[in-house]
ModelCIF file with pLDDT and N, C-alpha, C, O atoms, coordinates in Angstrom:
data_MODEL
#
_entry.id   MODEL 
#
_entity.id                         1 
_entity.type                       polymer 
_entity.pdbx_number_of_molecules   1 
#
_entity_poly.entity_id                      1 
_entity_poly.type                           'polypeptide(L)' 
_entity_poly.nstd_linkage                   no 
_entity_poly.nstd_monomer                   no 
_entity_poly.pdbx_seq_one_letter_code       
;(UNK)(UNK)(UNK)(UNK)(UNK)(UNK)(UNK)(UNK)(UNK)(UNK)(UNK)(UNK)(UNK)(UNK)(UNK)(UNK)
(UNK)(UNK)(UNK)(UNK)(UNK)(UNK)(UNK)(UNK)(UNK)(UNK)(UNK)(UNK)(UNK)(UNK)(UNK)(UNK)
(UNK)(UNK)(UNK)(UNK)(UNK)(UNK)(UNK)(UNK)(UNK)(UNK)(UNK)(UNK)(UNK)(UNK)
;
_entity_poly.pdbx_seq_one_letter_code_can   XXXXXXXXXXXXXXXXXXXXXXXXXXXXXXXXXXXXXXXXXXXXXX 
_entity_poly.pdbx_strand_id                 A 
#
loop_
_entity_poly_seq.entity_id 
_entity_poly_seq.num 
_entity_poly_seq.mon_id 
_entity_poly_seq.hetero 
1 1  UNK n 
1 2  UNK n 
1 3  UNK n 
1 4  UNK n 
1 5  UNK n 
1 6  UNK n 
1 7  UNK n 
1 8  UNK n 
1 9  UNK n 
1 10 UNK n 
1 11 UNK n 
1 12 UNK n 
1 13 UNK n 
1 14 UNK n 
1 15 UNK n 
1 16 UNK n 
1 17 UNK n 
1 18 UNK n 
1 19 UNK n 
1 20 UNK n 
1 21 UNK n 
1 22 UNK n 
1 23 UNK n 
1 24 UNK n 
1 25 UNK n 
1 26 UNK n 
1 27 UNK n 
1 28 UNK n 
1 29 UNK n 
1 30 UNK n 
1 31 UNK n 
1 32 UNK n 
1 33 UNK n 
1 34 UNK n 
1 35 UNK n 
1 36 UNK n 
1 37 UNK n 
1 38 UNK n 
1 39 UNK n 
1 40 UNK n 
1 41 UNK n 
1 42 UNK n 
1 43 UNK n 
1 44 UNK n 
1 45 UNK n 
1 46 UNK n 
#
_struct_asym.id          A 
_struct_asym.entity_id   1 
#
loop_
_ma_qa_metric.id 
_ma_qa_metric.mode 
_ma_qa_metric.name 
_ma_qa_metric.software_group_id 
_ma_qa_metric.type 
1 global pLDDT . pLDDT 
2 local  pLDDT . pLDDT 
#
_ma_qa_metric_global.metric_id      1 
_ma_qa_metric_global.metric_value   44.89 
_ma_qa_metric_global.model_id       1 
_ma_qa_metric_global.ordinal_id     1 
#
loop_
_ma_qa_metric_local.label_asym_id 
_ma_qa_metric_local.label_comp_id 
_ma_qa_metric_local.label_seq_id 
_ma_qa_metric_local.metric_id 
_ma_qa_metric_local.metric_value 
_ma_qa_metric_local.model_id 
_ma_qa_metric_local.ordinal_id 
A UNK 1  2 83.00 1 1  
A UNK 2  2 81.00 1 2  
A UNK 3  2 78.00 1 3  
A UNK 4  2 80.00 1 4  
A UNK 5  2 75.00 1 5  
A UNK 6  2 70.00 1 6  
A UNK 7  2 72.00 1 7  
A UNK 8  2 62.00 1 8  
A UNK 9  2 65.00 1 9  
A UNK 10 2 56.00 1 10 
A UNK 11 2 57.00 1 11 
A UNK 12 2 58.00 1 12 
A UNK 13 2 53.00 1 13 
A UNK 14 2 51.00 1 14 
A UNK 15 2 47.00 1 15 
A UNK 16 2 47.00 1 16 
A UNK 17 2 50.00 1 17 
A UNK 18 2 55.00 1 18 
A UNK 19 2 58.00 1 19 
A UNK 20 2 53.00 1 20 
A UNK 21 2 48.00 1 21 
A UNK 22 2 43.00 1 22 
A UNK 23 2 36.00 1 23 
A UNK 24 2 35.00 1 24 
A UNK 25 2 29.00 1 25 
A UNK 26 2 32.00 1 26 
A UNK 27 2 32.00 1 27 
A UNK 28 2 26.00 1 28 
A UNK 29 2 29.00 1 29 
A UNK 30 2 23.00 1 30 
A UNK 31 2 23.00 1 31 
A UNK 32 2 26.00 1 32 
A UNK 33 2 26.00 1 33 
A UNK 34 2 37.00 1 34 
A UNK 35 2 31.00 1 35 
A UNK 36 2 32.00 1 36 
A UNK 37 2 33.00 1 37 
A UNK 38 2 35.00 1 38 
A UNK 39 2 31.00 1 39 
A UNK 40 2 32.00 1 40 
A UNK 41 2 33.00 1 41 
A UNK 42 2 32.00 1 42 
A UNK 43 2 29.00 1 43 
A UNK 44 2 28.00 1 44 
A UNK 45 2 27.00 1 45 
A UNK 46 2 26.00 1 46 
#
loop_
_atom_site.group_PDB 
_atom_site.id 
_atom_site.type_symbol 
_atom_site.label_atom_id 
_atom_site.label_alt_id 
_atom_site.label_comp_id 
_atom_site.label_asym_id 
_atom_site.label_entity_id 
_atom_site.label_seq_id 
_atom_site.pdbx_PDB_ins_code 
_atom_site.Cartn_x 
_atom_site.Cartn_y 
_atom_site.Cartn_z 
_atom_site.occupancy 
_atom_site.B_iso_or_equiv 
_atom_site.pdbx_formal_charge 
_atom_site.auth_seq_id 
_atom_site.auth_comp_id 
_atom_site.auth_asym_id 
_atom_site.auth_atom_id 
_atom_site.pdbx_PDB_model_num 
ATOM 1   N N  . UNK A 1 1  ? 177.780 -9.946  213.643 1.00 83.00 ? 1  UNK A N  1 
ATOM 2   C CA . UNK A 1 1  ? 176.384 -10.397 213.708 1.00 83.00 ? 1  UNK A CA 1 
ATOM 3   C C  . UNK A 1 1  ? 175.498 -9.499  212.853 1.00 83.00 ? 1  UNK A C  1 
ATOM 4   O O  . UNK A 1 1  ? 174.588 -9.924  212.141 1.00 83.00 ? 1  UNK A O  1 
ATOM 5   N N  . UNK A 1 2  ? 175.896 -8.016  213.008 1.00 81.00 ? 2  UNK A N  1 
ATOM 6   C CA . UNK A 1 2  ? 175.170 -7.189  212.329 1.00 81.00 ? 2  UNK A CA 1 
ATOM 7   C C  . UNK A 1 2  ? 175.334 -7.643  210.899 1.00 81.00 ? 2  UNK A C  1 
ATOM 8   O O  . UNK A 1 2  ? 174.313 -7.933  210.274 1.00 81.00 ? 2  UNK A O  1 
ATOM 9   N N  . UNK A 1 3  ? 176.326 -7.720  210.412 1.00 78.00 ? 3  UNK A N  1 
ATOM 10  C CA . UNK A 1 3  ? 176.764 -7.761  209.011 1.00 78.00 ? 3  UNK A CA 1 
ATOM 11  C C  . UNK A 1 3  ? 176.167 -9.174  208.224 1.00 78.00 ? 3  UNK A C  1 
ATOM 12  O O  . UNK A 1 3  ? 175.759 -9.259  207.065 1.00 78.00 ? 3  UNK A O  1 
ATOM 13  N N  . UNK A 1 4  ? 176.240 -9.995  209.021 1.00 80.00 ? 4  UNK A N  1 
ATOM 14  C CA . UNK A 1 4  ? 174.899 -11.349 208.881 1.00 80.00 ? 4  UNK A CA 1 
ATOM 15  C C  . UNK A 1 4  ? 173.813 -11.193 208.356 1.00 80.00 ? 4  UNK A C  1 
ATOM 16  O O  . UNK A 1 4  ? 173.469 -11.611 207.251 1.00 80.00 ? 4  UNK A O  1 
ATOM 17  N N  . UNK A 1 5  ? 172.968 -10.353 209.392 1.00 75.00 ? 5  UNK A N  1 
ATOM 18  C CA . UNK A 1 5  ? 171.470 -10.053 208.862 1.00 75.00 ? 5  UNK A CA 1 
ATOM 19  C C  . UNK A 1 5  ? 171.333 -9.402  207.577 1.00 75.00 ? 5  UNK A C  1 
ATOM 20  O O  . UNK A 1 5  ? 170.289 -9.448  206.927 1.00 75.00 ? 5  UNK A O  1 
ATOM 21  N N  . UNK A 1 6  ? 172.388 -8.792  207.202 1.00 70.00 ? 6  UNK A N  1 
ATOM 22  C CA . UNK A 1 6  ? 172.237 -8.315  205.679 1.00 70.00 ? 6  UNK A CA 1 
ATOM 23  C C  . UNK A 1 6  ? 172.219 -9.309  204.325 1.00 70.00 ? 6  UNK A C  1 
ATOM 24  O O  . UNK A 1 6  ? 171.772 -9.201  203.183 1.00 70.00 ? 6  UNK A O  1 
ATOM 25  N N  . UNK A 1 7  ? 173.059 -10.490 205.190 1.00 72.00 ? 7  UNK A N  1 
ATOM 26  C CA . UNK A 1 7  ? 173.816 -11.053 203.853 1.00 72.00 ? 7  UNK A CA 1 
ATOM 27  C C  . UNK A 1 7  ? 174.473 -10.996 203.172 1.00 72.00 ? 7  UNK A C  1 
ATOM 28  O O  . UNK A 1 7  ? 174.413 -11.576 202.088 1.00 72.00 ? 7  UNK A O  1 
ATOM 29  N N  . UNK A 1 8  ? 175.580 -10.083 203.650 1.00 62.00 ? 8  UNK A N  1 
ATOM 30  C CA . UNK A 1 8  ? 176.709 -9.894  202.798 1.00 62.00 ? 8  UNK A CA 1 
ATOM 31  C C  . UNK A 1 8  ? 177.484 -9.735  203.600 1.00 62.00 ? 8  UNK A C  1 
ATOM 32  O O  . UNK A 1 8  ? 177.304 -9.681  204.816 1.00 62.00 ? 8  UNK A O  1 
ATOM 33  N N  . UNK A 1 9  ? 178.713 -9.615  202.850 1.00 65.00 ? 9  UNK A N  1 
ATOM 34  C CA . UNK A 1 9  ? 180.420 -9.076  203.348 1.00 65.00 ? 9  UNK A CA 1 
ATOM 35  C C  . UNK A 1 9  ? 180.381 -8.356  203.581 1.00 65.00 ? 9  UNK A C  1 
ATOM 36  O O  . UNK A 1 9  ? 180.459 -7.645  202.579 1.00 65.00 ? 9  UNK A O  1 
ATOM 37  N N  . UNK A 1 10 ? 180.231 -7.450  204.946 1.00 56.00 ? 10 UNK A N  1 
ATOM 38  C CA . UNK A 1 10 ? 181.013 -6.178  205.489 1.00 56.00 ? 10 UNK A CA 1 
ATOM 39  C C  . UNK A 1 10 ? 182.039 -5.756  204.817 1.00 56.00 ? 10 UNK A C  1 
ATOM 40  O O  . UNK A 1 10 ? 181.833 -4.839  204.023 1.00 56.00 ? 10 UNK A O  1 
ATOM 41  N N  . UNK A 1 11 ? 183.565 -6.364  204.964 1.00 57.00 ? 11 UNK A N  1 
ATOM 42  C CA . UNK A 1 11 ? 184.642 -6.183  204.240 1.00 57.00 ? 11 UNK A CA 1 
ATOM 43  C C  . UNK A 1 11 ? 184.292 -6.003  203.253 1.00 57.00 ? 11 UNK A C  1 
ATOM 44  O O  . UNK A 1 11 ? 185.262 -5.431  202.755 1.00 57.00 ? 11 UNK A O  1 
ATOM 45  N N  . UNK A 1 12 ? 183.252 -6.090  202.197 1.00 58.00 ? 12 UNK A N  1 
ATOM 46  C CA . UNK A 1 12 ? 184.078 -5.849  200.846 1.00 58.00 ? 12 UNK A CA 1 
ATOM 47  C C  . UNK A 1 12 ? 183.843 -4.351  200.558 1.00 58.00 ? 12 UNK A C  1 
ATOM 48  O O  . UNK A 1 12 ? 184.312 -3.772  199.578 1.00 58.00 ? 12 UNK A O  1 
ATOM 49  N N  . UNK A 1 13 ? 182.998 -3.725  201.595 1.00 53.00 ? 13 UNK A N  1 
ATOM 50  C CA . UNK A 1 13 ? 182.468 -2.406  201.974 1.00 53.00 ? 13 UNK A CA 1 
ATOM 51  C C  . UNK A 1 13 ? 183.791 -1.327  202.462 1.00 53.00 ? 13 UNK A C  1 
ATOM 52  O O  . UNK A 1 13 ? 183.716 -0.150  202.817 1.00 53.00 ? 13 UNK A O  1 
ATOM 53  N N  . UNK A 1 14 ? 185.016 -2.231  202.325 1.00 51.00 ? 14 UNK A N  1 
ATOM 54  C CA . UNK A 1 14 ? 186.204 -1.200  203.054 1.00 51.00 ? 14 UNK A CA 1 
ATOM 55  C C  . UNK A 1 14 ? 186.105 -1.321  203.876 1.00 51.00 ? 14 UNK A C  1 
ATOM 56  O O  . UNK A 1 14 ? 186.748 -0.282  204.025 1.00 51.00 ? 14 UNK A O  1 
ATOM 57  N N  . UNK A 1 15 ? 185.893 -1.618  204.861 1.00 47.00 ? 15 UNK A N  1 
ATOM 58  C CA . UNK A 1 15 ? 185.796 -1.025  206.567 1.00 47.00 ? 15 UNK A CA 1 
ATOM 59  C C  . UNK A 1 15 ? 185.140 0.002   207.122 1.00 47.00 ? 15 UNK A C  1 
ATOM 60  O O  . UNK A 1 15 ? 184.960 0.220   208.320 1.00 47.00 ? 15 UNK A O  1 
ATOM 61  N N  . UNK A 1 16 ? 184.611 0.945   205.704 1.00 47.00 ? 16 UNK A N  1 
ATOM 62  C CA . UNK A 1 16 ? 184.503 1.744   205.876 1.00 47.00 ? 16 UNK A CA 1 
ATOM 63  C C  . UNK A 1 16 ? 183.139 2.588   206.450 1.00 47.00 ? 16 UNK A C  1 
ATOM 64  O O  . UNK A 1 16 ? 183.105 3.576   207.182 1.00 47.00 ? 16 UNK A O  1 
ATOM 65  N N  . UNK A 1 17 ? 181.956 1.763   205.793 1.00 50.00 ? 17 UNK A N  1 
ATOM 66  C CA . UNK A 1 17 ? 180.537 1.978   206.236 1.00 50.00 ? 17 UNK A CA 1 
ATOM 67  C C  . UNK A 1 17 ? 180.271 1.653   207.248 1.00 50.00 ? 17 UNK A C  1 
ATOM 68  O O  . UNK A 1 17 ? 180.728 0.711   207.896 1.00 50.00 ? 17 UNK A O  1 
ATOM 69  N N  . UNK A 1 18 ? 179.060 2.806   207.664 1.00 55.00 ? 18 UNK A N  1 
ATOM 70  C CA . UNK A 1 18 ? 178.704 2.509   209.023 1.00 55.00 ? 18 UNK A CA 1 
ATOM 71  C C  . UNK A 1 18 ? 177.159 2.040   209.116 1.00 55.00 ? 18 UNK A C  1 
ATOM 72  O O  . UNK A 1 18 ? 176.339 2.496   208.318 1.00 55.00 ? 18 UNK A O  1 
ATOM 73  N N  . UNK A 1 19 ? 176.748 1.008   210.231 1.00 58.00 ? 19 UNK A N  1 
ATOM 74  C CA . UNK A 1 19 ? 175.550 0.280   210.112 1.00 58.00 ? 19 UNK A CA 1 
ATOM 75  C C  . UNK A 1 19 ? 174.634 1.472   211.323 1.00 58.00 ? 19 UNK A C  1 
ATOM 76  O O  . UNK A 1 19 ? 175.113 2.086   212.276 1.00 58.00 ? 19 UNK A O  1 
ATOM 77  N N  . UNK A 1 20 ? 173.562 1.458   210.937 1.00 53.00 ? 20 UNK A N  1 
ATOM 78  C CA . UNK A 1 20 ? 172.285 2.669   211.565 1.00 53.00 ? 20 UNK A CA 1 
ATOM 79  C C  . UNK A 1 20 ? 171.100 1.789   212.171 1.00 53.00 ? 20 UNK A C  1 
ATOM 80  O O  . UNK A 1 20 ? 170.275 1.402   211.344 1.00 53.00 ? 20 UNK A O  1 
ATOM 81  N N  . UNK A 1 21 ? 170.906 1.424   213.485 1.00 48.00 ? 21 UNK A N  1 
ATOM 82  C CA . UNK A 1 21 ? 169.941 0.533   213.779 1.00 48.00 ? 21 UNK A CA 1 
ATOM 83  C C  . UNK A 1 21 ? 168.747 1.312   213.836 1.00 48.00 ? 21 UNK A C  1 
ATOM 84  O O  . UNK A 1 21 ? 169.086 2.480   213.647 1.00 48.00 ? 21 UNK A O  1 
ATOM 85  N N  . UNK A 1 22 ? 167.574 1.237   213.997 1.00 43.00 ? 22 UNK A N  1 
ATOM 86  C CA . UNK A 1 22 ? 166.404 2.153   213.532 1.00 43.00 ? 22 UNK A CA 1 
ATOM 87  C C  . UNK A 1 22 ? 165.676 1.398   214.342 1.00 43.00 ? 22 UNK A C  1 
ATOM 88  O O  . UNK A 1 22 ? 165.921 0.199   214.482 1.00 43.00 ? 22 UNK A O  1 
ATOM 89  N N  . UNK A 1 23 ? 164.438 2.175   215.133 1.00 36.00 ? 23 UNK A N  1 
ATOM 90  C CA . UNK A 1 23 ? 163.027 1.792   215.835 1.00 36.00 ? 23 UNK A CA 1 
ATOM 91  C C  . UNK A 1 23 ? 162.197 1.962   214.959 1.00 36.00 ? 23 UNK A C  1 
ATOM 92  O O  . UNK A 1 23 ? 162.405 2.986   214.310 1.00 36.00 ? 23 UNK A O  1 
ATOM 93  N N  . UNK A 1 24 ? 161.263 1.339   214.635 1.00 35.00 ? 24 UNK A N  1 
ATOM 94  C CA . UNK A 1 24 ? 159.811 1.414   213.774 1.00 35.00 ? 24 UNK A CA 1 
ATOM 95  C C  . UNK A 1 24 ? 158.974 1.015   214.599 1.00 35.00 ? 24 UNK A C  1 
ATOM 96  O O  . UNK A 1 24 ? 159.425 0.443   215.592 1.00 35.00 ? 24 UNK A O  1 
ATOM 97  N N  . UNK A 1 25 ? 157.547 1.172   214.479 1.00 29.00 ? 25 UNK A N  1 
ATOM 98  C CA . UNK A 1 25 ? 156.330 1.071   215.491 1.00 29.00 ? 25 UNK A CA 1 
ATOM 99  C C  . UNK A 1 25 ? 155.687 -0.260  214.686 1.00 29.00 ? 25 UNK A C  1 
ATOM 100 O O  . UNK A 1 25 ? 154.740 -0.334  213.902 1.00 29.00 ? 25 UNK A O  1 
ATOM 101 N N  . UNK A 1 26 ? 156.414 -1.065  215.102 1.00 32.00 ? 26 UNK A N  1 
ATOM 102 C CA . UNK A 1 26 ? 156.080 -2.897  214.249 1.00 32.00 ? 26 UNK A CA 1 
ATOM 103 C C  . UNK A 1 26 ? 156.648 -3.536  215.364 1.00 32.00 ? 26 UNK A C  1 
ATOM 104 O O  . UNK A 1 26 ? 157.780 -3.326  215.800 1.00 32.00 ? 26 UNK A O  1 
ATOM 105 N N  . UNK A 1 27 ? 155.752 -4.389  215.845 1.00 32.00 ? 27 UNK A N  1 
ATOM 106 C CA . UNK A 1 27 ? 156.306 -6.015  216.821 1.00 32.00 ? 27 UNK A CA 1 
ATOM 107 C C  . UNK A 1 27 ? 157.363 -6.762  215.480 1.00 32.00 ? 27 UNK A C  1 
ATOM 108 O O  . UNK A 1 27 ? 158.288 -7.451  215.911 1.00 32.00 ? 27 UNK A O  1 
ATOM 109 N N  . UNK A 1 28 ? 157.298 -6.695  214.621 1.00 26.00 ? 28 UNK A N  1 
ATOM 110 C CA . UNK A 1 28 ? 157.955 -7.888  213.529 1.00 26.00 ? 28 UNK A CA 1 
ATOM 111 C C  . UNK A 1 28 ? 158.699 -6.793  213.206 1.00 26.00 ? 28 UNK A C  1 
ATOM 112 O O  . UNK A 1 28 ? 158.166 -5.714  212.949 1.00 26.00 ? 28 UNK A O  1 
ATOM 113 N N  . UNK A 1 29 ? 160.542 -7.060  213.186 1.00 29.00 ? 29 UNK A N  1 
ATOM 114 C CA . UNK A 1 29 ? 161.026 -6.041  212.987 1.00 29.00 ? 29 UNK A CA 1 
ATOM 115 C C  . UNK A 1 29 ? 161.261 -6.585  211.191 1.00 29.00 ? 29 UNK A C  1 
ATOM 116 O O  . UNK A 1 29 ? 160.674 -7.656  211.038 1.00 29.00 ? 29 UNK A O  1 
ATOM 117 N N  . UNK A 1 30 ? 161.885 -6.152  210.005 1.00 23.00 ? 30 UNK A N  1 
ATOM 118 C CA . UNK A 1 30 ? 161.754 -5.838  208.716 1.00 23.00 ? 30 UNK A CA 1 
ATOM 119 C C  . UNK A 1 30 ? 163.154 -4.839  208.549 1.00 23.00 ? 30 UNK A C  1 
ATOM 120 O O  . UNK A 1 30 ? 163.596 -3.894  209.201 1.00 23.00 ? 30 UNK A O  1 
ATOM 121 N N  . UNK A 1 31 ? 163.613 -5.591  207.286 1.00 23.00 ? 31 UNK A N  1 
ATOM 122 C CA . UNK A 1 31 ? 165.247 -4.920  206.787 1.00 23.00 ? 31 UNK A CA 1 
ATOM 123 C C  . UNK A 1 31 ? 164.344 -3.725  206.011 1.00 23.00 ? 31 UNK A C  1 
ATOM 124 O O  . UNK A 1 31 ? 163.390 -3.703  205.233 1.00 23.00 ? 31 UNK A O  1 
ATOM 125 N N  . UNK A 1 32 ? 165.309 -2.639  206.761 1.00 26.00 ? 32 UNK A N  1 
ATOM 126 C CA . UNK A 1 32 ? 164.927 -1.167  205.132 1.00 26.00 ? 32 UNK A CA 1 
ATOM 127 C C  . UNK A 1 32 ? 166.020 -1.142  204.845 1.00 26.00 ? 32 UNK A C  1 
ATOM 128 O O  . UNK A 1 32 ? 167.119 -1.152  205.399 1.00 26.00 ? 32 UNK A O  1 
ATOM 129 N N  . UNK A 1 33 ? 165.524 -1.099  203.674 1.00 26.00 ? 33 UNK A N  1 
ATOM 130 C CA . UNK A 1 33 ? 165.925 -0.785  202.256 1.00 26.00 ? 33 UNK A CA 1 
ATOM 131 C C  . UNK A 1 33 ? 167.138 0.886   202.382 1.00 26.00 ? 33 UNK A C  1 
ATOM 132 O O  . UNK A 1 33 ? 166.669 1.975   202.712 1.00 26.00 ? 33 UNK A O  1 
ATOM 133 N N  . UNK A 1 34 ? 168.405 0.716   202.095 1.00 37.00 ? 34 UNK A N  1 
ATOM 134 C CA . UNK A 1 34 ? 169.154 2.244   202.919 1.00 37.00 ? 34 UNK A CA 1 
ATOM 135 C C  . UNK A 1 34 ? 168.419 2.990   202.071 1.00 37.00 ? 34 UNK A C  1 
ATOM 136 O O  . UNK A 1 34 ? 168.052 3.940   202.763 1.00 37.00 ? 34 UNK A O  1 
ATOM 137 N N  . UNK A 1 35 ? 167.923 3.147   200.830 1.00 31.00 ? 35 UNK A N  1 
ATOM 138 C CA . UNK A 1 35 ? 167.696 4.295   200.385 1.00 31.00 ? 35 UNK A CA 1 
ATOM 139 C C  . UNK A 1 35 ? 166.393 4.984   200.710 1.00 31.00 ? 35 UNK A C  1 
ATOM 140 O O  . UNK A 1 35 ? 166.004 6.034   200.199 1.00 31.00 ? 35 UNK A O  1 
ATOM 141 N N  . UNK A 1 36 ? 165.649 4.133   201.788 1.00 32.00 ? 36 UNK A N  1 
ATOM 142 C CA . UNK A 1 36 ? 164.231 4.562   201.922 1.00 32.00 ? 36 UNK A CA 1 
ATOM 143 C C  . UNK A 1 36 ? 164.012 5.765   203.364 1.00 32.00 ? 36 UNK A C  1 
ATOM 144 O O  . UNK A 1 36 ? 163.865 5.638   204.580 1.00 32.00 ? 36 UNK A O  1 
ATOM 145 N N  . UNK A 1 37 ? 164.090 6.853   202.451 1.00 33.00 ? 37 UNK A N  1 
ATOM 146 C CA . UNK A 1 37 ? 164.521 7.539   203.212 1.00 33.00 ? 37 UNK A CA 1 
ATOM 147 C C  . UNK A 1 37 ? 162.416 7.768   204.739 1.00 33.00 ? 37 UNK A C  1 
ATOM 148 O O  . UNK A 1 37 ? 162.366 7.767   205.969 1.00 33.00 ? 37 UNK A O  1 
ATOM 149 N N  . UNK A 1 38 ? 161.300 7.899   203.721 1.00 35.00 ? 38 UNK A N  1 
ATOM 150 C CA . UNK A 1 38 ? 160.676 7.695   203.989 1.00 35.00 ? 38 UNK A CA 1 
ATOM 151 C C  . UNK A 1 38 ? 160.112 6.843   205.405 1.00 35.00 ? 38 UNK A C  1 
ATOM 152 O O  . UNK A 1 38 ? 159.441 7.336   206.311 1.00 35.00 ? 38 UNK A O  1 
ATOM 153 N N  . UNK A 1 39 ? 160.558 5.537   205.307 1.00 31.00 ? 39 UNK A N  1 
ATOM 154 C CA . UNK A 1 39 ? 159.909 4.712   206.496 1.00 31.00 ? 39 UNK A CA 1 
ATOM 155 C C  . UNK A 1 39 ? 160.868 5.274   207.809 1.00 31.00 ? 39 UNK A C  1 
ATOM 156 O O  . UNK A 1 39 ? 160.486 5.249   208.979 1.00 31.00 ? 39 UNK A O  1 
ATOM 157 N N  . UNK A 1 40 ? 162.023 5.720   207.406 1.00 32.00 ? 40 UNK A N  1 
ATOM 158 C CA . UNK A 1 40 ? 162.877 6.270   208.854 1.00 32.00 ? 40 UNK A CA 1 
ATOM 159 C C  . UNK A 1 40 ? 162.242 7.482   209.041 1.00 32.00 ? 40 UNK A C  1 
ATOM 160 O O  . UNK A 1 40 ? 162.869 7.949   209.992 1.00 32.00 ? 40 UNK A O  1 
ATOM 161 N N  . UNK A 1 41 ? 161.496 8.193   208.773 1.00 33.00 ? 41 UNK A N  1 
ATOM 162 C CA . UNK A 1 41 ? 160.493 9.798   209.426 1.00 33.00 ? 41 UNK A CA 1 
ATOM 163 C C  . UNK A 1 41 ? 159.764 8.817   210.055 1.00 33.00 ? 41 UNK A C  1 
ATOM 164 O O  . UNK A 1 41 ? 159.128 9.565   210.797 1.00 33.00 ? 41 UNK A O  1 
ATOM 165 N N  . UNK A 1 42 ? 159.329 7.607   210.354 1.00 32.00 ? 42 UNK A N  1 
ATOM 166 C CA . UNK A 1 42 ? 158.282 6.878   211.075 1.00 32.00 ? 42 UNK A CA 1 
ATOM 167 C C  . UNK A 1 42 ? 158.666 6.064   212.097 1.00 32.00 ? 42 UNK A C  1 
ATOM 168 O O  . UNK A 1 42 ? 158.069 5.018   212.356 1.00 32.00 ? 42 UNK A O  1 
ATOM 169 N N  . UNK A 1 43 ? 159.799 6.536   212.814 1.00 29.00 ? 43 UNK A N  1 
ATOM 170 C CA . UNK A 1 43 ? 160.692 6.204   214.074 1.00 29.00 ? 43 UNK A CA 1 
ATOM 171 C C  . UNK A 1 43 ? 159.793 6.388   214.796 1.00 29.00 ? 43 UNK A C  1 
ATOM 172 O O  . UNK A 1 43 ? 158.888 7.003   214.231 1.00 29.00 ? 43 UNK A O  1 
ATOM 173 N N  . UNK A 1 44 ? 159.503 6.033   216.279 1.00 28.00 ? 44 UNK A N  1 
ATOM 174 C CA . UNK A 1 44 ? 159.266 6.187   216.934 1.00 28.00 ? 44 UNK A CA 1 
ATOM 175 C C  . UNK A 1 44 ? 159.976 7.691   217.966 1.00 28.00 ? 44 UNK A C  1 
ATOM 176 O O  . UNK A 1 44 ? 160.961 7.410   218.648 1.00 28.00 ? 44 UNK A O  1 
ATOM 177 N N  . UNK A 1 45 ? 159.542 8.939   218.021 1.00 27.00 ? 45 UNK A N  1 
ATOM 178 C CA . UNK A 1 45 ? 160.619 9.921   218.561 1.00 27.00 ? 45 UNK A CA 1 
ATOM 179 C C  . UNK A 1 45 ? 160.002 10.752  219.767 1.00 27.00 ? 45 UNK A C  1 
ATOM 180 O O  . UNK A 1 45 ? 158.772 10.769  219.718 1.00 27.00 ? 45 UNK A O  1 
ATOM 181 N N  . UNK A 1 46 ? 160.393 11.246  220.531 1.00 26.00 ? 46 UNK A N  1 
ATOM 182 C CA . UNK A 1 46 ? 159.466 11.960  221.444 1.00 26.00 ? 46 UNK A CA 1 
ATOM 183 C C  . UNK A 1 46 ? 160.316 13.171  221.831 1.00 26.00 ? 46 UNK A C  1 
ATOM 184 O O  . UNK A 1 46 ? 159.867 14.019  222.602 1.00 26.00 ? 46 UNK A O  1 
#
């Protein structure tokens, strides 16, 4: 299911990558971008 929301083949990734689910402070959740390292410092953390 995870591998869906991307749009692509898992497999052609090897088996090998691993998927990182992330909290952001948004009702509308939004795909990031892996290299953005930026919007993930804006997790929600306590």
């Amino acid at each position: 299911v995870a591998a869906t929301q991307f749009g692509i083949d898992i497999s052609d990734l090897g088996g090998a990558a691993g998927i990182a689910w992330s909290v952001f402070p948004m009702d509308d959740p939004v795909l990031i971008p892996d290299s953005n390292k930026e919007l993930l410092k804006e997790c929600h953390v306590e």
